[in-house]
Protein backbone atom coordinates (compact mmCIF):
# COMPACT_ATOMS: atom_id res chain seq x y z
CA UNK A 1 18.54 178.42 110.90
CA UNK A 2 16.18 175.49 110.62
CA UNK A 3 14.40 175.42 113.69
CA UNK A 4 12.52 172.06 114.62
CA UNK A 5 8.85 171.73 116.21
CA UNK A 6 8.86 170.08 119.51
CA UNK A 7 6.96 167.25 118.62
CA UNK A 8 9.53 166.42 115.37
CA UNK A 9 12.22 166.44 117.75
CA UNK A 10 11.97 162.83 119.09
CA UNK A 11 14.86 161.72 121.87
CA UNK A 12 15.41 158.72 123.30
CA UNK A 13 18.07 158.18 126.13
CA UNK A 14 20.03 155.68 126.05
CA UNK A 15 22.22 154.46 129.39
CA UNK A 16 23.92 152.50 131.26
CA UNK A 17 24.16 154.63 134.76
CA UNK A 18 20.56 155.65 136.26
CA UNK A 19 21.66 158.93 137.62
CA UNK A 20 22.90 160.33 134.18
CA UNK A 21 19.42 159.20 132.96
CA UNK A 22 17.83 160.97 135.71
CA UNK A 23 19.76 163.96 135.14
CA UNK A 24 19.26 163.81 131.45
CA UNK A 25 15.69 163.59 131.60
CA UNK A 26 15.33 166.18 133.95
CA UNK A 27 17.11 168.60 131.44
CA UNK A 28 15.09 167.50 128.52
CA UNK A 29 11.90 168.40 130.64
CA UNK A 30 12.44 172.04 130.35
CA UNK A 31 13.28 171.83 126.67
CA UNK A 32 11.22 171.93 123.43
CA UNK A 33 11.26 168.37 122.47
CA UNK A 34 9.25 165.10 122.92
CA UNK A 35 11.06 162.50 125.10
CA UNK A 36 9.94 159.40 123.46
CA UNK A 37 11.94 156.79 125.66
CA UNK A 38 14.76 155.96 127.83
CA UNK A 39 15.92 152.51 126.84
CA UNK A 40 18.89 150.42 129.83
CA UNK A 41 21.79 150.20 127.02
CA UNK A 42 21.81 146.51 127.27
CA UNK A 43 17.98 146.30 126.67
CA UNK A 44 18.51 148.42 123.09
CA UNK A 45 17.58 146.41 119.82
CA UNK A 46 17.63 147.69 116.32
CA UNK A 47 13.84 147.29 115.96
CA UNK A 48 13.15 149.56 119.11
CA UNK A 49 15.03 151.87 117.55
CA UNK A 50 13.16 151.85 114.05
CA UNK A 51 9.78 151.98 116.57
CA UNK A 52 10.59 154.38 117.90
CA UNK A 53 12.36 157.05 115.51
CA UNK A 54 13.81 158.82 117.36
CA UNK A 55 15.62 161.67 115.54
CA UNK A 56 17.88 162.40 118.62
CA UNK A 57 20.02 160.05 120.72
CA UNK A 58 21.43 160.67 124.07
CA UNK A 59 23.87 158.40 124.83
CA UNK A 60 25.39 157.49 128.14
CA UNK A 61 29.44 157.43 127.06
CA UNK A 62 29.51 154.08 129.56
CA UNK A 63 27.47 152.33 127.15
CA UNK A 64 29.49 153.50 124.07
CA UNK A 65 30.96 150.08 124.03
CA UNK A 66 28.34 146.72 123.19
CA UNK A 67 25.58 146.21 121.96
CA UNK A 68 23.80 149.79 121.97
CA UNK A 69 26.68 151.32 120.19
CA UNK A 70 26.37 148.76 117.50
CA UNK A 71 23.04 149.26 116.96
CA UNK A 72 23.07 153.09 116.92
CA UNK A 73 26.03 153.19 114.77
CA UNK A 74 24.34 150.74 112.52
CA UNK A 75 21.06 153.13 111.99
CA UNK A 76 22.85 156.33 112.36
CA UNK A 77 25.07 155.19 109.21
CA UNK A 78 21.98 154.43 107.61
CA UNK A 79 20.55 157.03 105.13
CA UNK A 80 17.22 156.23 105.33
CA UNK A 81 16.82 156.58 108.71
CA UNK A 82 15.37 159.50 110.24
CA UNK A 83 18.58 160.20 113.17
CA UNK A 84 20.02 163.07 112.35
CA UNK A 85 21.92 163.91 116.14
CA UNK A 86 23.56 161.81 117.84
CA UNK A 87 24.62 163.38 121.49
CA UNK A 88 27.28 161.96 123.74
CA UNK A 89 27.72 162.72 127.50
CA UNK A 90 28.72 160.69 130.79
CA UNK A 91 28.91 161.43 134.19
CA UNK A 92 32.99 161.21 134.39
CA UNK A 93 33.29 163.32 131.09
CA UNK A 94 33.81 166.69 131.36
CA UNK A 95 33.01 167.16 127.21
CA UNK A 96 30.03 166.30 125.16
CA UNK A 97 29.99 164.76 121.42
CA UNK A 98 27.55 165.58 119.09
CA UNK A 99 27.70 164.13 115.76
CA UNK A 100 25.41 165.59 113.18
CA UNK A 101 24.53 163.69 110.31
CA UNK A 102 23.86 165.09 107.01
CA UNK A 103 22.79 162.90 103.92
CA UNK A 104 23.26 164.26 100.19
CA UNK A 105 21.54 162.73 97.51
CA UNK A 106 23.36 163.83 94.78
CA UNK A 107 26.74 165.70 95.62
CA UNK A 108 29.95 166.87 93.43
CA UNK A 109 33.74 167.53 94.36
CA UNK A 110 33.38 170.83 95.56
CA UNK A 111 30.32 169.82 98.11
CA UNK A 112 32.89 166.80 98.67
CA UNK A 113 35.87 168.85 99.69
CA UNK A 114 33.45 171.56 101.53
CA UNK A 115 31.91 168.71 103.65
CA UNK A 116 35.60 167.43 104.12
CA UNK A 117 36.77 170.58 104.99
CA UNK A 118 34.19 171.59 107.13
CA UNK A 119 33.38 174.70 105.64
CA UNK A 120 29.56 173.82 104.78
CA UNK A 121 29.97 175.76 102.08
CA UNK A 122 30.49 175.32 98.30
CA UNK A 123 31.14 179.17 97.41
CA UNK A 124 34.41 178.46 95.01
CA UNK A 125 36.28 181.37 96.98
CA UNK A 126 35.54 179.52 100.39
CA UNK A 127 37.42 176.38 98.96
CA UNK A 128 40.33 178.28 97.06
CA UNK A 129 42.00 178.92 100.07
CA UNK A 130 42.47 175.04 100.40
CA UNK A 131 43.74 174.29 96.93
């Protein structure tokens, strides 16, 4: 397991309601990790985002819709930014999405079909099951 230092682990929060923020960074407090910023989702640029680097993002489900989104989605998608988590929660939501990008240089079909399927593996008896 890759384990990351606290001070590579870079989170910014990113929300609409105050009290998820609050709760959010009170959380993040007691964890490994370097809170970096919490940005009002209507106050969120692309170029805050590329100052800051942040290689988490906590997002407030509320503001998955707008301006924020776009501009998360937009970086996240990118491959040569630095984002590798993205975390969902909300106050109303009883589940949490975390979307965990991985970028390949230089893949072939069987990394294809293992990323497709899941598996994170390209072991050719992993994937036989599937053909």
């Amino acid at each position: 397991m890759n384990l990351e230092r606290a001070s590579e682990v870079r989170v910014i929060v990113v929300y609409r309601n105050r009290l998820l923020r609050d709760l959010a960074v009170s959380l993040l407090r007691t964890a490994p990790v370097n809170l970096v910023a919490c940005v009002e989702a209507d106050s969120l640029f692309p170029d805050a985002l590329d100052t800051l680097q942040p290689s988490v993002i906590i997002l407030d489900h509320a503001a998955t819709q707008g301006t924020a989104s776009s501009a998360i989605s937009d970086l996240f998608l990118c491959a040569s930014h630095g984002i590798i988590r993205l975390v969902v929660i909300g106050l109303e939501e009883t589940r949490m999405v975390v979307v965990q990008r991985q970028v390949m240089d230089a893949f072939d079909g069987e990394q294809f079909i293992a990323s497709t399927l899941g598996t994170g593996s390209t072991d050719r008896s992993a994937l036989a099951h599937f053909r």
